[in-house]
N, C-alpha and C. Protein backbone atom coordinates (compact mmCIF):
# COMPACT_ATOMS: atom_id res chain seq x y z
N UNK A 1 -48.32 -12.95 -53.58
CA UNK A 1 -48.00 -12.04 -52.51
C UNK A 1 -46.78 -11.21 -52.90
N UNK A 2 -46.87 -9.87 -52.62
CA UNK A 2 -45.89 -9.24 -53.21
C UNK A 2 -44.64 -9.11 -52.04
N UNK A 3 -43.53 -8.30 -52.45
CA UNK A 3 -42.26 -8.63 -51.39
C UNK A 3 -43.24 -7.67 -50.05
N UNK A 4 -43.67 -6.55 -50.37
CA UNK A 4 -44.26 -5.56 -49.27
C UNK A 4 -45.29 -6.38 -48.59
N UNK A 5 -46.09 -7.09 -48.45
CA UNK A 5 -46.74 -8.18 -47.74
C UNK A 5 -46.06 -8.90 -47.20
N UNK A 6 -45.33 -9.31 -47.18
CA UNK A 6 -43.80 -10.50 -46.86
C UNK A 6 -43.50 -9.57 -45.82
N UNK A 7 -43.04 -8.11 -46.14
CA UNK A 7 -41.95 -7.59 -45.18
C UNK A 7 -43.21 -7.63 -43.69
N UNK A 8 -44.55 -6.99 -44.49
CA UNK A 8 -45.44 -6.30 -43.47
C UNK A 8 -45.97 -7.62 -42.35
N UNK A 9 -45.76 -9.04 -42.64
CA UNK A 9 -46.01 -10.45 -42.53
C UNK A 9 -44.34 -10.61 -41.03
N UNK A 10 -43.81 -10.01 -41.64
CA UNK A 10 -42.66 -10.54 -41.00
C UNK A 10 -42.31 -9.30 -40.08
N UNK A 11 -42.38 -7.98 -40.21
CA UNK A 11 -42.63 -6.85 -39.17
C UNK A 11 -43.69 -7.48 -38.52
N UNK A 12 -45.07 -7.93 -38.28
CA UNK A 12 -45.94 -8.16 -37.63
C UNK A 12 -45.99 -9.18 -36.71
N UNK A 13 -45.15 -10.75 -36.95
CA UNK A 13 -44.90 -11.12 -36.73
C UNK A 13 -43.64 -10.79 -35.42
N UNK A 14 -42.84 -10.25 -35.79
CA UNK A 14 -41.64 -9.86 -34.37
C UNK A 14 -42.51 -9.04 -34.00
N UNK A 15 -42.99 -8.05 -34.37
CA UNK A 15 -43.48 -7.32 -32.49
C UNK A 15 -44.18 -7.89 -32.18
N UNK A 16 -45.37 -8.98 -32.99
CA UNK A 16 -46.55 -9.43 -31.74
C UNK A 16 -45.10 -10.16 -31.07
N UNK A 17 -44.16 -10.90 -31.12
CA UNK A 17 -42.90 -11.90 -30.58
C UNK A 17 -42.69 -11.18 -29.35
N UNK A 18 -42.11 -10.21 -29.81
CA UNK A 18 -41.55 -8.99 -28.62
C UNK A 18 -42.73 -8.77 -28.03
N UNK A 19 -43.75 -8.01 -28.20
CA UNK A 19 -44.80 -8.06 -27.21
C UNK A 19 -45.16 -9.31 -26.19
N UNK A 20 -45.38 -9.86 -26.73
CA UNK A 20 -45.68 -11.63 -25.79
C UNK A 20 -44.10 -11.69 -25.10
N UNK A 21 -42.94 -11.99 -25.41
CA UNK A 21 -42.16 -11.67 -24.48
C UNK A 21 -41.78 -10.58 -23.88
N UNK A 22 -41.85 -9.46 -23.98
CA UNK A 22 -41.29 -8.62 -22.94
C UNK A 22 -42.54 -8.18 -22.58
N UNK A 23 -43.76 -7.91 -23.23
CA UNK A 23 -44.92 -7.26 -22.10
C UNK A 23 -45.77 -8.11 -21.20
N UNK A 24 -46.24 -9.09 -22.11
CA UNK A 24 -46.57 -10.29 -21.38
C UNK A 24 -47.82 -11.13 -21.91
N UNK A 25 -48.60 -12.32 -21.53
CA UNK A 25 -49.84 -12.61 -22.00
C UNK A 25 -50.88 -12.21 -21.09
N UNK A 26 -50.63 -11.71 -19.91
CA UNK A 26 -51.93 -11.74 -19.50
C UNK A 26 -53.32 -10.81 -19.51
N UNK A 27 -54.34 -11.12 -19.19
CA UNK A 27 -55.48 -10.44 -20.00
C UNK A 27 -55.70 -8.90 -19.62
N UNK A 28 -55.08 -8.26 -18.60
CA UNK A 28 -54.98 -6.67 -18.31
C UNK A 28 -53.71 -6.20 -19.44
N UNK A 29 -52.70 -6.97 -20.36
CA UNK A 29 -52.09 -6.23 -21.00
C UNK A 29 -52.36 -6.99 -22.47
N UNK A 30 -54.13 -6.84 -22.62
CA UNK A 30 -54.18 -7.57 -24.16
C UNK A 30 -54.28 -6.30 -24.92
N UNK A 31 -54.47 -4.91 -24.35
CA UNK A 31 -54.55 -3.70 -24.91
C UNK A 31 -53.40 -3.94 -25.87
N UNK A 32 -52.03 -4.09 -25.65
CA UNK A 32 -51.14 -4.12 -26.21
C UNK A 32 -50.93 -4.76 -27.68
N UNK A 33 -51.65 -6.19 -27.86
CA UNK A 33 -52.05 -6.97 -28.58
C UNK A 33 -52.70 -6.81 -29.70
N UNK A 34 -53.79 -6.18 -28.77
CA UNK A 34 -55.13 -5.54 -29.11
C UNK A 34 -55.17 -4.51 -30.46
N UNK A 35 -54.02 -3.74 -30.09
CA UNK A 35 -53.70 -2.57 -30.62
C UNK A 35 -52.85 -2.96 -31.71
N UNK A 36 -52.03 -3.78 -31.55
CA UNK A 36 -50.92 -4.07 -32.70
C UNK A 36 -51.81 -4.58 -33.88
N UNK A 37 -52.69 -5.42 -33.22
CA UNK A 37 -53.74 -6.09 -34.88
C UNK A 37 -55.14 -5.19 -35.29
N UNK A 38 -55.46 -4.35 -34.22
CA UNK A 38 -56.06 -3.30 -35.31
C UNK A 38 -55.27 -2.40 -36.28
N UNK A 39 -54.58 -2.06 -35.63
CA UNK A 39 -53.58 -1.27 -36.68
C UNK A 39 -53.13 -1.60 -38.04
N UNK A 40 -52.52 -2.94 -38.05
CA UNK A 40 -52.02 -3.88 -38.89
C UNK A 40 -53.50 -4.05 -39.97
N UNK A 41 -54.30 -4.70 -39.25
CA UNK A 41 -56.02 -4.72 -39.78
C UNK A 41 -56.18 -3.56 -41.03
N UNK A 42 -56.12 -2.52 -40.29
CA UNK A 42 -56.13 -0.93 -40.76
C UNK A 42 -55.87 -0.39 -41.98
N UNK A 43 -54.31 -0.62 -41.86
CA UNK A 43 -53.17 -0.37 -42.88
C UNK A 43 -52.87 -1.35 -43.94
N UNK A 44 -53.65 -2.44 -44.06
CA UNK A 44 -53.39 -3.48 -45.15
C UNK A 44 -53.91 -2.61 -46.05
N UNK A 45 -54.82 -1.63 -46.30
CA UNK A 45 -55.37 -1.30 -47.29
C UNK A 45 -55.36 -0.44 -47.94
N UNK A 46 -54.22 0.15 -47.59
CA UNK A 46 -52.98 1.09 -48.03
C UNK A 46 -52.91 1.40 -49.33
N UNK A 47 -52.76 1.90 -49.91
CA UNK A 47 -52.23 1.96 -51.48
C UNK A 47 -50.88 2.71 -51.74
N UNK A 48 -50.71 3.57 -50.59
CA UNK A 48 -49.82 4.93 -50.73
C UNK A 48 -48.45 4.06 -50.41
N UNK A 49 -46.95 3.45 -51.72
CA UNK A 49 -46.14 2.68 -50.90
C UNK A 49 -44.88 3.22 -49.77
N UNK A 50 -45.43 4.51 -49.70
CA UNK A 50 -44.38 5.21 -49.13
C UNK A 50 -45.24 5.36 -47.90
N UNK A 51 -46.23 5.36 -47.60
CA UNK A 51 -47.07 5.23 -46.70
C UNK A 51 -46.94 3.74 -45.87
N UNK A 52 -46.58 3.09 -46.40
CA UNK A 52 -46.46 1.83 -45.71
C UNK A 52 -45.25 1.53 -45.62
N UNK A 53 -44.51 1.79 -46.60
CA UNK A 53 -43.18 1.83 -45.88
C UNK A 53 -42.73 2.09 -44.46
N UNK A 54 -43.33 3.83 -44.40
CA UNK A 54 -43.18 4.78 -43.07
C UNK A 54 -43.93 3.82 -41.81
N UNK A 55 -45.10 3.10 -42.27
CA UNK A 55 -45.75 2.04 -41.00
C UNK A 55 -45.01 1.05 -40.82
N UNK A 56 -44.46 0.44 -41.65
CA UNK A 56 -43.91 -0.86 -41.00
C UNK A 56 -42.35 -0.58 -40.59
N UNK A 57 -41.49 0.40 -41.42
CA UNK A 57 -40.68 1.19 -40.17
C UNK A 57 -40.90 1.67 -38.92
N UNK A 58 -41.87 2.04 -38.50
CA UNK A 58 -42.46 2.35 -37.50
C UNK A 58 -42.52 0.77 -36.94
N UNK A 59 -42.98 -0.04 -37.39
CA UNK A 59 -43.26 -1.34 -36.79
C UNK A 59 -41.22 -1.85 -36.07
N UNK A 60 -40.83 -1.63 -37.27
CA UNK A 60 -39.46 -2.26 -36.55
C UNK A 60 -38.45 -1.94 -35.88
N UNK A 61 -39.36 -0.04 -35.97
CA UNK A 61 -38.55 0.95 -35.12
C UNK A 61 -38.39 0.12 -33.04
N UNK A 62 -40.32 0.03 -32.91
CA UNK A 62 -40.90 -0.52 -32.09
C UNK A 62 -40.53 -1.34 -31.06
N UNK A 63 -40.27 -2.83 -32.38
CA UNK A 63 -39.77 -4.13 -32.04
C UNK A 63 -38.16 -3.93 -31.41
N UNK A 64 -37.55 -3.30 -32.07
CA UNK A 64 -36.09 -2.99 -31.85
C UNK A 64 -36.15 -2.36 -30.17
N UNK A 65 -37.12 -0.78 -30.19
CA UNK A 65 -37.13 -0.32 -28.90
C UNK A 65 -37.34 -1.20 -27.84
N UNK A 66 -38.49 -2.24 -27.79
CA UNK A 66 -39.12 -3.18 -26.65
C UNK A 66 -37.77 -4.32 -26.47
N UNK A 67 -36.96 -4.38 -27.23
CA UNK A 67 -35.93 -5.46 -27.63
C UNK A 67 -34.55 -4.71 -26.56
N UNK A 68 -34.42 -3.33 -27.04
CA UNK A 68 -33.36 -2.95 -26.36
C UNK A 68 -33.65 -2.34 -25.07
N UNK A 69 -34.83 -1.95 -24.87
CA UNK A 69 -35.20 -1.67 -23.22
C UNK A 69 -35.24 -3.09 -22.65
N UNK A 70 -35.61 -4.18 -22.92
CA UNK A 70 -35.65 -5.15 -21.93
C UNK A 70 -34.37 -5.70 -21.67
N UNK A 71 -33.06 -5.68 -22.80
CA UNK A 71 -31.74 -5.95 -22.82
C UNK A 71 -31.15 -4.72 -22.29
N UNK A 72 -31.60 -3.82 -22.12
CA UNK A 72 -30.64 -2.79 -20.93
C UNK A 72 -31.52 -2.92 -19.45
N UNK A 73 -32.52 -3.04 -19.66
CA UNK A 73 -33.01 -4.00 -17.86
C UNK A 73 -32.36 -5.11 -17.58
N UNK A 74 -31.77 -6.09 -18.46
CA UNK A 74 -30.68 -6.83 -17.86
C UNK A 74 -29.48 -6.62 -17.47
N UNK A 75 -28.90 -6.12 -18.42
CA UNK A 75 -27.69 -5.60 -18.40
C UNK A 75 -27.41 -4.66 -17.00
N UNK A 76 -28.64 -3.85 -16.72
CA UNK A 76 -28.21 -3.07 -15.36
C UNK A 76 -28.42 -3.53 -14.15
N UNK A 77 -29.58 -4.86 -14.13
CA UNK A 77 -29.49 -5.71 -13.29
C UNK A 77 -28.02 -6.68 -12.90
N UNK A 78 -27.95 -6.97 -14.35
CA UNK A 78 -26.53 -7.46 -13.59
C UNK A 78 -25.54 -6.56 -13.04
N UNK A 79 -25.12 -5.26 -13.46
CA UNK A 79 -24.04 -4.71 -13.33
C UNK A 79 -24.10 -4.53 -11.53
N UNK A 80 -25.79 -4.34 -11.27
CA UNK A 80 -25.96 -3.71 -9.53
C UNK A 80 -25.15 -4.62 -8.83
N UNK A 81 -24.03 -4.89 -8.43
CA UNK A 81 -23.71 -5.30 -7.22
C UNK A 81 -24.42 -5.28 -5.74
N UNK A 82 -25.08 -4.20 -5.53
CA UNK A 82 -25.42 -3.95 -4.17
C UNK A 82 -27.19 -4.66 -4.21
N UNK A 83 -27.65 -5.61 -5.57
CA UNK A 83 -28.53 -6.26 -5.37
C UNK A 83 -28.37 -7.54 -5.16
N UNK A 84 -29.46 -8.20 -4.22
CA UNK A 84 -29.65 -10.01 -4.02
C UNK A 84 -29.62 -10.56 -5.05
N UNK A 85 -28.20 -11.09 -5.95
CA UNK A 85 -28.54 -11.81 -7.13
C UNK A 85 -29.25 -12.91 -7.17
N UNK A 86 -29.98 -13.46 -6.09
CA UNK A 86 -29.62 -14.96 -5.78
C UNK A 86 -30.98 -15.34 -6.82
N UNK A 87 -32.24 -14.60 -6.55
CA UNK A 87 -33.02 -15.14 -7.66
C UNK A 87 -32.99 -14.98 -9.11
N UNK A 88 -31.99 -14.05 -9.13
CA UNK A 88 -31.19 -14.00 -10.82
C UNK A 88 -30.46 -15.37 -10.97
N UNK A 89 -29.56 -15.77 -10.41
CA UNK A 89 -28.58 -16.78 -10.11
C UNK A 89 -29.34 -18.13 -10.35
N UNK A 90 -30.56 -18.22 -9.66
CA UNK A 90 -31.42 -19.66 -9.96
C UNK A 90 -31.87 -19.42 -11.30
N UNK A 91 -32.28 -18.47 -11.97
CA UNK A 91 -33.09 -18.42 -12.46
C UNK A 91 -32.30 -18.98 -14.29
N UNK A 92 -31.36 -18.14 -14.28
CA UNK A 92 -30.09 -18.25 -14.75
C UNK A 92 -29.66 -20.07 -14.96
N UNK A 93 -29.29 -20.46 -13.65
CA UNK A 93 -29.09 -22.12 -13.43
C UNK A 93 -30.20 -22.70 -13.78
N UNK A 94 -31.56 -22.31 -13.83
CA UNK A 94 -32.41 -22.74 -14.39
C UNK A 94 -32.83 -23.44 -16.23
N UNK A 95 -32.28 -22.13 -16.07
CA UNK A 95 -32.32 -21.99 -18.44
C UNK A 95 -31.18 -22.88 -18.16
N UNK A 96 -30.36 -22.67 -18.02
CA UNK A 96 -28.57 -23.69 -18.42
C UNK A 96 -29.34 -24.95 -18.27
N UNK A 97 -29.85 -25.07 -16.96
CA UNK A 97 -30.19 -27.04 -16.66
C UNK A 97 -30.96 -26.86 -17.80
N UNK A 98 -31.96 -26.17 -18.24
CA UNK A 98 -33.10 -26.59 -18.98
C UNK A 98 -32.60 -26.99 -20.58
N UNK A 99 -31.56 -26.25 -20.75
CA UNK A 99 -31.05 -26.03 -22.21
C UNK A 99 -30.29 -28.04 -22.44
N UNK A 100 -30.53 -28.27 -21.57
CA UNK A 100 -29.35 -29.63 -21.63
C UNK A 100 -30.78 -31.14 -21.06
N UNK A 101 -32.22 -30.34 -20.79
CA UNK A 101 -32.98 -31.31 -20.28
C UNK A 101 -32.93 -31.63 -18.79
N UNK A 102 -32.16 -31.04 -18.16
CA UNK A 102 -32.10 -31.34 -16.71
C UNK A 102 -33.01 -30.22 -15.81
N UNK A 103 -33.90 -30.66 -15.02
CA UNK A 103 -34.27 -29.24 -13.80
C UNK A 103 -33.63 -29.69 -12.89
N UNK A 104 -33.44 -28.41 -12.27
CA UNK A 104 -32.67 -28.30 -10.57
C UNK A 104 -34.08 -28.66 -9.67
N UNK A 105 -32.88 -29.39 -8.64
CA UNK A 105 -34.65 -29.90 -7.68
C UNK A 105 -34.69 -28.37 -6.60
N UNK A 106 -35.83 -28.77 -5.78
CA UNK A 106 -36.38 -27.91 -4.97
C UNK A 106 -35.44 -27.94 -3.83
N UNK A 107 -35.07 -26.41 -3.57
CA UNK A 107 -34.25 -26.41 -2.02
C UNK A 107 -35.12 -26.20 -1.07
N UNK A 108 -34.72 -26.87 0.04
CA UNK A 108 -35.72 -26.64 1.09
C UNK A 108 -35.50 -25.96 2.05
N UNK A 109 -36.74 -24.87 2.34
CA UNK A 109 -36.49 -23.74 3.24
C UNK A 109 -37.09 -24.07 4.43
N UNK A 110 -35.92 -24.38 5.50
CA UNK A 110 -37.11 -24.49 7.14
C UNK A 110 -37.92 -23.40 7.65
């Protein structure tokens, strides 16, 4: 396997990553999926290396974009003050308990 298979292996790899986390799994957004492995499919058979270069830049251009739009949807979520943090706040206390093996129990709403 040459290094350009490796890179195109490892570009392919993070966006399907980024796709499955920030777009999602479910079956109305497999277009997304869908699309990343025909493409990939496509372009293995490339010969031109400047041609594939320009694709799998394109690939990590991508990964980077879906990476920093979903990290500036946080970032401005937190900054809103004038929003209900509170299901940020569990959700948040959630990962922490989880990171250590503990879940938070259920509060109960009358």
């Amino acid at each position: 396997m040459g290094s350009e298979a490796l890179q195109a292996i490892k570009v392919y790899r993070h966006l399907l990553k980024s796709v499955k986390k920030h777009i999602g799994l479910e079956d109305y957004k497999q277009h997304f999926r869908d699309f990343i492995m025909e493409e990939f499919k496509k372009n293995c058979k490339l010969s031109d290396p400047s041609s594939i270069q320009n694709k799998l830049k394109l690939g990590r251009d991508y990964t980077f974009l879906l990476n920093s739009v979903h990290h500036q949807k946080e970032l401005l979520f937190s900054y809103n003050i004038a929003v209900d943090r509170s299901d940020e706040m569990k959700r948040i206390l959630g990962k922490s308990a989880a990171s250590v093996g503990l879940q938070l129990p259920e509060v109960y709403q009358p």
